[in-house]
N, C-alpha and C. Protein backbone atom coordinates (compact mmCIF):
# COMPACT_ATOMS: atom_id res chain seq x y z
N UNK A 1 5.85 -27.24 -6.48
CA UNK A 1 7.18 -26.86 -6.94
C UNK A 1 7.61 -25.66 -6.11
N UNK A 2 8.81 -25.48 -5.97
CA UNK A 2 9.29 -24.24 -4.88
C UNK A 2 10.29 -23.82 -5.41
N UNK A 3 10.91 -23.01 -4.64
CA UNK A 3 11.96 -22.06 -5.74
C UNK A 3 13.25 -22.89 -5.59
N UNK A 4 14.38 -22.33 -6.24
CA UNK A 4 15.34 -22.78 -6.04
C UNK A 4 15.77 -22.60 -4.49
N UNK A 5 16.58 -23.17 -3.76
CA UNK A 5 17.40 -22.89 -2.24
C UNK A 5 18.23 -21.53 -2.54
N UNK A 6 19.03 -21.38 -3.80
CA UNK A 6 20.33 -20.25 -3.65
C UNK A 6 20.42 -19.27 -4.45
N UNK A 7 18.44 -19.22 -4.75
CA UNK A 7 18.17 -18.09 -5.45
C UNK A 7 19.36 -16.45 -5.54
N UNK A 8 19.31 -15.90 -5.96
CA UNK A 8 20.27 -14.40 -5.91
C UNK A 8 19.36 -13.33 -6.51
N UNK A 9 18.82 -11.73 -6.15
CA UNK A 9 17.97 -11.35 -6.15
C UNK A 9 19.03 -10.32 -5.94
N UNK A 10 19.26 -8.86 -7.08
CA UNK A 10 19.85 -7.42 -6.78
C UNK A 10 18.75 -6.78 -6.42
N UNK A 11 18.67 -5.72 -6.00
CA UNK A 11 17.85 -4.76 -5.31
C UNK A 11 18.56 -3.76 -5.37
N UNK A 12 17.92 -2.89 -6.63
CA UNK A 12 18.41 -1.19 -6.65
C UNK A 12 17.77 -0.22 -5.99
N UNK A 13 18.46 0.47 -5.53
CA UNK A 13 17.55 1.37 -4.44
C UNK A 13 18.09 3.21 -5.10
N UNK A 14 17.39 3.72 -5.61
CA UNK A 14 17.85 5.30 -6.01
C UNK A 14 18.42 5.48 -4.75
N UNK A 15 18.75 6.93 -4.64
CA UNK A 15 19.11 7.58 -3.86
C UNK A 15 18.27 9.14 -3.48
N UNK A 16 17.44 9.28 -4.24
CA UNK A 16 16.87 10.46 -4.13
C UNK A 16 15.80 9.79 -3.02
N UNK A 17 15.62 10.91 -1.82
CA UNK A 17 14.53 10.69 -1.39
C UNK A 17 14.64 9.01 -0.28
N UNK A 18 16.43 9.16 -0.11
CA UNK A 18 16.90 7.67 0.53
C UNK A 18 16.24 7.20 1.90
N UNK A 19 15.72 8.41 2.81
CA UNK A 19 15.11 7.65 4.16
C UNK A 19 13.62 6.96 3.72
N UNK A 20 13.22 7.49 2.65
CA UNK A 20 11.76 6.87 2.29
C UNK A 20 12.26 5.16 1.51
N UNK A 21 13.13 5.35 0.26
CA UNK A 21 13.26 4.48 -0.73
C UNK A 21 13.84 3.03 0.34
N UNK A 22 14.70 3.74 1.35
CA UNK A 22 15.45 2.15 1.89
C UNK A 22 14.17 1.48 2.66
N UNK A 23 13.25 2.07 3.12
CA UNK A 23 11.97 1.43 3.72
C UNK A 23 12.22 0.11 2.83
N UNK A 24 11.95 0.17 1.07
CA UNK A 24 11.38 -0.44 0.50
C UNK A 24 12.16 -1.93 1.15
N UNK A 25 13.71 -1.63 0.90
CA UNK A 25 14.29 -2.68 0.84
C UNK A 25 14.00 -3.49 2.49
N UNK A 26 14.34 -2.55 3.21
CA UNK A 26 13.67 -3.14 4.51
C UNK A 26 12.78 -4.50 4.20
N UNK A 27 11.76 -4.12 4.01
CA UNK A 27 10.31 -4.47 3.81
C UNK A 27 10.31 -5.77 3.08
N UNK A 28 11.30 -5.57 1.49
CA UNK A 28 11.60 -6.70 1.20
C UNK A 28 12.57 -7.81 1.39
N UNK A 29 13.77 -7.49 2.32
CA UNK A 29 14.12 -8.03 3.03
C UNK A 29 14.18 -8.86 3.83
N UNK A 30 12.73 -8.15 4.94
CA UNK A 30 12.25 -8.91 5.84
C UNK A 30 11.47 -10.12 5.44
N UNK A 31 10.31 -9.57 4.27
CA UNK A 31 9.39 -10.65 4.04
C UNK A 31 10.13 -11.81 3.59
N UNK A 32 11.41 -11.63 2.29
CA UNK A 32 12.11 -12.31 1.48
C UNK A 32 12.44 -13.39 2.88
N UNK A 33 13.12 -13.04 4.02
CA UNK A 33 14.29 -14.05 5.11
C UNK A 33 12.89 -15.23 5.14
N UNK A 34 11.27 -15.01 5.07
CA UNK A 34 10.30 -15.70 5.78
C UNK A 34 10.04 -16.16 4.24
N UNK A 35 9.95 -16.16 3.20
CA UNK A 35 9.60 -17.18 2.09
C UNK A 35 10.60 -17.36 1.00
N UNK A 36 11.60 -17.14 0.86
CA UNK A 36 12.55 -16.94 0.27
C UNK A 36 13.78 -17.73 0.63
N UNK A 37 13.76 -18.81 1.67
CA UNK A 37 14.63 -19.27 2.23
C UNK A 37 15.92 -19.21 1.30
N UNK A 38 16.80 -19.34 1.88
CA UNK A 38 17.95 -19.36 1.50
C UNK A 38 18.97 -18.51 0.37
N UNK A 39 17.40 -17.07 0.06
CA UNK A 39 17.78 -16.28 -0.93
C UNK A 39 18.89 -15.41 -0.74
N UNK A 40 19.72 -15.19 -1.82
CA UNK A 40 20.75 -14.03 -1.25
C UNK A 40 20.38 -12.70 -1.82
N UNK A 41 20.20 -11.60 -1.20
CA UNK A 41 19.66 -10.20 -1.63
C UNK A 41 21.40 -9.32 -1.59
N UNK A 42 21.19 -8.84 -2.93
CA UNK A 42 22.72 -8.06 -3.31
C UNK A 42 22.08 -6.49 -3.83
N UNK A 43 22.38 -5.61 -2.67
CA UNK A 43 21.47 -4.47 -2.72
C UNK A 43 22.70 -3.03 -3.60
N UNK A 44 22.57 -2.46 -4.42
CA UNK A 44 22.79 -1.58 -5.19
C UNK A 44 22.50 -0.21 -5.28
N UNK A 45 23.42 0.75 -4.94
CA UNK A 45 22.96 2.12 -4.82
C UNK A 45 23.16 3.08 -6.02
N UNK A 46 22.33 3.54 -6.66
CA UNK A 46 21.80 4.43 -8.28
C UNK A 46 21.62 5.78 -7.37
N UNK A 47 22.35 6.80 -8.23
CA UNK A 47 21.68 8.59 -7.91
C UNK A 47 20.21 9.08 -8.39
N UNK A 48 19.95 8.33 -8.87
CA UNK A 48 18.05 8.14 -8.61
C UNK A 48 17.65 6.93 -9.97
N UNK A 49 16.06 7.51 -10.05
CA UNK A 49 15.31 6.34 -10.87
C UNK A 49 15.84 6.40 -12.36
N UNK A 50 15.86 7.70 -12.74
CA UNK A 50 16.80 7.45 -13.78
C UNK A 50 17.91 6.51 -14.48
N UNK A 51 18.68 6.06 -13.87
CA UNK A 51 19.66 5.37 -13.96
C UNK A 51 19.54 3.82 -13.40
N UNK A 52 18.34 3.70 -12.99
CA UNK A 52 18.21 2.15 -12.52
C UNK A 52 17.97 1.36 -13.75
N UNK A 53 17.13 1.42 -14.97
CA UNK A 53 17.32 0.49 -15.81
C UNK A 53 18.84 0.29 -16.86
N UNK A 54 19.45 0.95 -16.87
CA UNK A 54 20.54 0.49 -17.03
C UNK A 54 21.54 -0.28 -16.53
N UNK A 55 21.61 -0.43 -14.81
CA UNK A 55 22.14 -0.96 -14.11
C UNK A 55 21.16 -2.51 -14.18
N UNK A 56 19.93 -1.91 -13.82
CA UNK A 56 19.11 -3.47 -14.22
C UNK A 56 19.34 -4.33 -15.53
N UNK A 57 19.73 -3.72 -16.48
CA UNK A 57 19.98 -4.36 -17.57
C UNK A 57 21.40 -5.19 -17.17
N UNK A 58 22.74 -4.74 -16.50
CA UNK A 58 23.24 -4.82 -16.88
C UNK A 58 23.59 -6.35 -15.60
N UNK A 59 23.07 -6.53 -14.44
CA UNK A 59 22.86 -7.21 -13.74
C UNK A 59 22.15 -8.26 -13.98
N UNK A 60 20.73 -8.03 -14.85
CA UNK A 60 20.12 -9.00 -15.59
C UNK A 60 21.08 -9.69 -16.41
N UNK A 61 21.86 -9.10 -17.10
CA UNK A 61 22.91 -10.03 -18.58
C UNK A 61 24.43 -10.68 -17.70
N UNK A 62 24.37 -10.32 -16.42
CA UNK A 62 25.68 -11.03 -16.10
C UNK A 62 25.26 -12.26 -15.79
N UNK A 63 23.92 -12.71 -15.83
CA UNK A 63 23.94 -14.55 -15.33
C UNK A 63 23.80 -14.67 -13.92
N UNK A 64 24.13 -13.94 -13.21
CA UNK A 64 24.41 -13.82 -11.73
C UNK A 64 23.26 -13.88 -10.79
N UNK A 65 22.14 -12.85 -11.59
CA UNK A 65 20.84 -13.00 -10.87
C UNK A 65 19.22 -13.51 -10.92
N UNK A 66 18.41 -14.05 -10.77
CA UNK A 66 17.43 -14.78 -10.72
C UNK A 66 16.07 -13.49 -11.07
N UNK A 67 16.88 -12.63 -10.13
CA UNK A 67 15.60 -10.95 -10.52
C UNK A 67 16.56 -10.28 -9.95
N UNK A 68 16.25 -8.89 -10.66
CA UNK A 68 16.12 -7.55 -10.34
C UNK A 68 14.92 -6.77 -9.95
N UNK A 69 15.38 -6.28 -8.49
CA UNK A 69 13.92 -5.30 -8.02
C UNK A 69 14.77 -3.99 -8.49
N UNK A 70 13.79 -2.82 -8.25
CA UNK A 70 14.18 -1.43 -8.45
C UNK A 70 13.53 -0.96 -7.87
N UNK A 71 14.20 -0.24 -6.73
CA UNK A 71 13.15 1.02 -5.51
C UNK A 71 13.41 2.50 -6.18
N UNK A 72 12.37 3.05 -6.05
CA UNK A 72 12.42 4.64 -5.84
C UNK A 72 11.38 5.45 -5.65
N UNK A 73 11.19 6.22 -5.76
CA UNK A 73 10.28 7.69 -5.30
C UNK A 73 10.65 8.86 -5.91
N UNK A 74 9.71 9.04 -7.09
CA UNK A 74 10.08 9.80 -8.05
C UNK A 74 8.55 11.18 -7.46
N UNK A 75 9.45 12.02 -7.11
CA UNK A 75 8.08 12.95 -6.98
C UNK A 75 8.44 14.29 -7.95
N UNK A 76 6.94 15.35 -7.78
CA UNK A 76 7.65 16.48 -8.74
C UNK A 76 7.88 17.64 -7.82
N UNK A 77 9.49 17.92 -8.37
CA UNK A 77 10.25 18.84 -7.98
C UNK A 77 9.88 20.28 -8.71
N UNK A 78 8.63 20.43 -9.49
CA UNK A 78 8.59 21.33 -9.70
C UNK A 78 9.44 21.87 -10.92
N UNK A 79 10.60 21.43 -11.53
CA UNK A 79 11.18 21.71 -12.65
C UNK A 79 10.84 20.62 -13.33
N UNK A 80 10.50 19.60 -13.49
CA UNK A 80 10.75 18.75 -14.80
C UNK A 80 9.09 18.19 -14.47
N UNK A 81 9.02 17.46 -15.27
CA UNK A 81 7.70 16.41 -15.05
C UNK A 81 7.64 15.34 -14.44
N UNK A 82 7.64 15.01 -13.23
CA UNK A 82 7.98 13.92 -12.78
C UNK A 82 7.56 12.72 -13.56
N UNK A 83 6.56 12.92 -13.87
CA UNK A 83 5.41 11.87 -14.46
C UNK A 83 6.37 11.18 -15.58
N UNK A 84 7.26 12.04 -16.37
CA UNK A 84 7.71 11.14 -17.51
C UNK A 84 8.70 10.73 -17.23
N UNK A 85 9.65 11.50 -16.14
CA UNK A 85 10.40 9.94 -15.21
C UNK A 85 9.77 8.88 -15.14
N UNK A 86 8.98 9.04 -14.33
CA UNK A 86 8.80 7.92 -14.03
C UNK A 86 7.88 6.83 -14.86
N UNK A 87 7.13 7.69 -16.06
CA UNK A 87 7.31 6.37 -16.86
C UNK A 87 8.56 5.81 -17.92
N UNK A 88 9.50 6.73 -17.76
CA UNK A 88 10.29 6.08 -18.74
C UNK A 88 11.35 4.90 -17.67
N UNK A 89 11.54 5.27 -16.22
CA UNK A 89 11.67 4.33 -15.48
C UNK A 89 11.31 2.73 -15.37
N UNK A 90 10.37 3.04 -15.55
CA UNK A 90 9.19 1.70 -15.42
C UNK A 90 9.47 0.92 -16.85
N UNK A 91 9.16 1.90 -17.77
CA UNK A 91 9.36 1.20 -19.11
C UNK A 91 10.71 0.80 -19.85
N UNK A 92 11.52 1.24 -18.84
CA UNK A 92 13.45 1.20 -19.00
C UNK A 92 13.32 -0.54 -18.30
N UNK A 93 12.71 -0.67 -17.10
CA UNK A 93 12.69 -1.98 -16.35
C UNK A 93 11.61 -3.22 -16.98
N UNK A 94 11.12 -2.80 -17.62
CA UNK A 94 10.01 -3.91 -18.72
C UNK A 94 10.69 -3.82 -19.80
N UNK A 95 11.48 -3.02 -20.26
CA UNK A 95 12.33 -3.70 -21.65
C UNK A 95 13.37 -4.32 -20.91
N UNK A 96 14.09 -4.37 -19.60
CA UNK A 96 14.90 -4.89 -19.35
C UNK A 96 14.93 -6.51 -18.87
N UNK A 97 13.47 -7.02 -18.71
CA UNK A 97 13.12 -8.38 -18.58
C UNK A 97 12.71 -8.72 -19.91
N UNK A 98 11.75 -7.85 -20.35
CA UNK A 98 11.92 -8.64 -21.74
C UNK A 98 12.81 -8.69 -22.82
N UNK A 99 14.05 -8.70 -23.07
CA UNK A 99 15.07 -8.04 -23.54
C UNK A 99 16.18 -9.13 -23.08
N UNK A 100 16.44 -9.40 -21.65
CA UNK A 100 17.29 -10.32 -20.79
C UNK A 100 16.09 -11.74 -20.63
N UNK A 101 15.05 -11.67 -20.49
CA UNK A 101 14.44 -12.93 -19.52
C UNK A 101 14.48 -13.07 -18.39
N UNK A 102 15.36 -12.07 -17.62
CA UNK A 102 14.90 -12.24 -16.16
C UNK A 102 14.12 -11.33 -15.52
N UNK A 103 13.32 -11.82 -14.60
CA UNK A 103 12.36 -10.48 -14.19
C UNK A 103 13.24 -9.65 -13.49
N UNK A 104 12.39 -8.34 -13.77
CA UNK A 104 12.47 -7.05 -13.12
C UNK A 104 11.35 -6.92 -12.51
N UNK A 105 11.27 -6.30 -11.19
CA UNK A 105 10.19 -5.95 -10.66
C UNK A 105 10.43 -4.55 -9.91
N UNK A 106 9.19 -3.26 -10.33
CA UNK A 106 9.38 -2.33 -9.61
C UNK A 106 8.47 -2.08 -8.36
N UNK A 107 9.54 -1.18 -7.36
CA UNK A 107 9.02 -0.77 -6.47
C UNK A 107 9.19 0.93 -6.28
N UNK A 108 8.84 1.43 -7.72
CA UNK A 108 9.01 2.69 -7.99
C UNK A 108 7.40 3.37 -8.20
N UNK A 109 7.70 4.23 -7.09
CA UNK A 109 6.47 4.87 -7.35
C UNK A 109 6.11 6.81 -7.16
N UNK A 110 5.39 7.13 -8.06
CA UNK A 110 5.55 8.57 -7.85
C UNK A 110 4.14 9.09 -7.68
N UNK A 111 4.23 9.51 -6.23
CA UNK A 111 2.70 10.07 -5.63
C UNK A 111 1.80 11.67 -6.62
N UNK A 112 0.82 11.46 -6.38
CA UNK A 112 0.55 12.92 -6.87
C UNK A 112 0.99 13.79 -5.86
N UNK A 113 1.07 14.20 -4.99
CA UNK A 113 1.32 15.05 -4.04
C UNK A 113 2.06 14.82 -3.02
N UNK A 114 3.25 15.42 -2.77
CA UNK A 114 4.28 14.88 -1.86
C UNK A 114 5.45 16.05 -1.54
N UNK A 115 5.38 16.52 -0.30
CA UNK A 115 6.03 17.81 0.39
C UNK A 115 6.84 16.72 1.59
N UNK A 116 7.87 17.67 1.61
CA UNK A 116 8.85 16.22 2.52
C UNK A 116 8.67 17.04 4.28
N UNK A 117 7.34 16.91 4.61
CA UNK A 117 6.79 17.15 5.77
C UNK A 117 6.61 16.12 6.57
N UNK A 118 7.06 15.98 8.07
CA UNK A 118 6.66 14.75 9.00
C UNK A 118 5.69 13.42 8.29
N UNK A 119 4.81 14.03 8.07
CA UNK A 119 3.82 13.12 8.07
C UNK A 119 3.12 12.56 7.05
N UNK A 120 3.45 13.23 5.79
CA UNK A 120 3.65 12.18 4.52
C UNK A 120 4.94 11.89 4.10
N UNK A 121 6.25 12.16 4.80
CA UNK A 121 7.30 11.07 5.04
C UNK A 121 6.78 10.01 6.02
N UNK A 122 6.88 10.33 7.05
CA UNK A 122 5.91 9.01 7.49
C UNK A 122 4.98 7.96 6.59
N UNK A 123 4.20 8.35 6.20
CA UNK A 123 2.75 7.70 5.64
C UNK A 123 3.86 6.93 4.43
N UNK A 124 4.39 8.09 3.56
CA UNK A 124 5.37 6.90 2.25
C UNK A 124 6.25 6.09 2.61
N UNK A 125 7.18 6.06 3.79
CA UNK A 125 8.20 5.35 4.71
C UNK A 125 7.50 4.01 5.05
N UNK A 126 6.00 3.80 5.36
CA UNK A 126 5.37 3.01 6.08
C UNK A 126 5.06 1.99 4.39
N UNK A 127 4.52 3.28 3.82
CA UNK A 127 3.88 2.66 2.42
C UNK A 127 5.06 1.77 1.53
N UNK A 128 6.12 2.28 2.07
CA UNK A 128 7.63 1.45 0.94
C UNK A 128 7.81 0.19 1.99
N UNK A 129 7.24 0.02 2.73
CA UNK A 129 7.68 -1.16 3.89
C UNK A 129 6.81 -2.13 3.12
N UNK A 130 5.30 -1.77 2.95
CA UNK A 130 4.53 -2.70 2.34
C UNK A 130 5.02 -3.28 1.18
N UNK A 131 5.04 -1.87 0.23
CA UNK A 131 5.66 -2.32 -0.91
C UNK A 131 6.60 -3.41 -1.22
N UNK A 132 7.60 -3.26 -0.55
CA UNK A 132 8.56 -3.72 -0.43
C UNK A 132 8.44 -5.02 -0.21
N UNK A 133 7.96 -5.51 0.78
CA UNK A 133 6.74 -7.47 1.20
C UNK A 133 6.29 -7.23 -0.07
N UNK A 134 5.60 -6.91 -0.53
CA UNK A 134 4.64 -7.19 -2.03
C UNK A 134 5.65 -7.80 -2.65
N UNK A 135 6.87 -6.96 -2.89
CA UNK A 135 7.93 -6.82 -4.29
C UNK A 135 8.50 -8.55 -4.14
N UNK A 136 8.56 -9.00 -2.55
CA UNK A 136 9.30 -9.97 -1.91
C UNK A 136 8.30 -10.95 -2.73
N UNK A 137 7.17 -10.90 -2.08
CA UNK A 137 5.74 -11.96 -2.54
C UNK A 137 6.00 -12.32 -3.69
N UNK A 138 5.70 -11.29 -4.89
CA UNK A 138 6.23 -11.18 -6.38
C UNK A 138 7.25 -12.03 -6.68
N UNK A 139 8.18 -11.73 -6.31
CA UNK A 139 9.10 -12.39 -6.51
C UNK A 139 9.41 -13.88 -6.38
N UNK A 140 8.91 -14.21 -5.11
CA UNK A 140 8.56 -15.35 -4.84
C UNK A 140 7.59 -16.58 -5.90
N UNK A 141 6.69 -15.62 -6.29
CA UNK A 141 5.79 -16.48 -7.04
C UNK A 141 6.05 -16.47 -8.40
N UNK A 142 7.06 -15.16 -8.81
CA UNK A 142 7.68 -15.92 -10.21
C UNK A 142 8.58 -16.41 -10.03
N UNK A 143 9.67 -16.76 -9.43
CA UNK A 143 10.62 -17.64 -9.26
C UNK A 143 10.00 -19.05 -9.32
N UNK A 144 9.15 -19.47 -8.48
CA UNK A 144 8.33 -20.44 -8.77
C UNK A 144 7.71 -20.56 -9.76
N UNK A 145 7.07 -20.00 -10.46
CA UNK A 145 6.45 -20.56 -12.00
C UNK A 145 7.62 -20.59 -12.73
N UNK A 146 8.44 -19.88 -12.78
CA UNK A 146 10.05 -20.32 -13.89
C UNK A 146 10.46 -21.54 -13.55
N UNK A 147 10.61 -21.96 -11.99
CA UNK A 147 11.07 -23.22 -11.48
C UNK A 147 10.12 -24.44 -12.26
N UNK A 148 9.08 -23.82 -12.50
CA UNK A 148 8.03 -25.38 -12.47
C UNK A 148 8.03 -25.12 -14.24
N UNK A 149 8.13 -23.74 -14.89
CA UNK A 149 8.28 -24.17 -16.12
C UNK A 149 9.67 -24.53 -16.83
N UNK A 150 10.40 -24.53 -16.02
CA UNK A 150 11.81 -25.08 -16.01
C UNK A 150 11.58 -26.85 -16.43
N UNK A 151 10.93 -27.09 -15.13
CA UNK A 151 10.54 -28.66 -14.75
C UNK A 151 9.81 -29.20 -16.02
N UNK A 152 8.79 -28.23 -16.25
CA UNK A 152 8.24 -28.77 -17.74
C UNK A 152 9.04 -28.78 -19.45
N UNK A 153 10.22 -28.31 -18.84
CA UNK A 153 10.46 -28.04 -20.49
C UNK A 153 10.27 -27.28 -20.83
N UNK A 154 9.38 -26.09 -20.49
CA UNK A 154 8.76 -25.00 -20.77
C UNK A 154 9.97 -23.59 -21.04
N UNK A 155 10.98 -23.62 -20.14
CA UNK A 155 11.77 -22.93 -20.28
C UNK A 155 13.58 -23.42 -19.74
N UNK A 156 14.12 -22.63 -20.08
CA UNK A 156 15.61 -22.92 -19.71
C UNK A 156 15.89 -22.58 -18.92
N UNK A 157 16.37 -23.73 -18.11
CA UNK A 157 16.82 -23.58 -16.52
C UNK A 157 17.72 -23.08 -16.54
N UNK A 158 18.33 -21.91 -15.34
CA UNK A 158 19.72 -21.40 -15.14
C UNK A 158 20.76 -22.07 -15.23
């Protein structure tokens, strides 16, 4: 079983921390054009991770899309806790598939240690490229099990 041909796939990308976070989409981009045939990627710009599950929610309930990804890079700035960004991020995007039925998938991640120096911008720039193919992969392989539990009866086709 394979995915649909005219799949549609949003991709939120924060904005904090944007030369690292657009890697992601890059990344999934690229992999998406090589297994994803015929997918259309509709990419979305949020003032950071904060605000992506709401937009994911709200993209999930228009019918329009098959998944929602969500990029970001939540590090600590030293005033707040990063840490509970970013789990309430994560857990804003898992009530938002289970809640809608369509997946969400993140590509949000917040390092322990991260100074915006050459070379762990580098190293996370490289690391959101991967990510980003992963998020594509992911995606790929649930689109396909929805497709085939579609086929079974199992669930309701778009």
């Amino acid at each position: 079983m394979s995915i649909p041909q005219n799949s549609r796939i949003a991709f939120i990308k924060a904005r904090w921390h944007a030369e690292i976070v657009d890697r992601a989409y890059e990344g999934f981009s690229a992999e998406a054009s090589k297994i994803l045939p015929g997918a259309t990627i509709d990419a979305f710009d949020m003032p950071g991770a904060f605000e992506m599950p709401l937009l994911a929610k709200k993209l999930a309930e228009s019918g329009r899309y098959d998944a929602v990804v969500a990029a970001a890079f939540v590090v600590n700035g030293g005033i707040y806790r990063h840490d509970f960004v970013a789990g309430a991020v994560v857990t804003g995007l898992m009530n938002v598939q289970l809640e809608t039925g369509v997946p969400v998938f993140s590509v949000s991640l917040t390092p322990h240690n991260f100074q915006p120096v050459e070379e762990l911008t580098a190293f996370f720039s490289e690391h959101f490229v991967k990510k980003g193919a992963e998020a594509a992969e992911a995606v790929r392989q649930v689109l396909e099990l929805d497709a085939r539990l579609a086929a079974e009866g199992l669930r309701k086709s778009a």
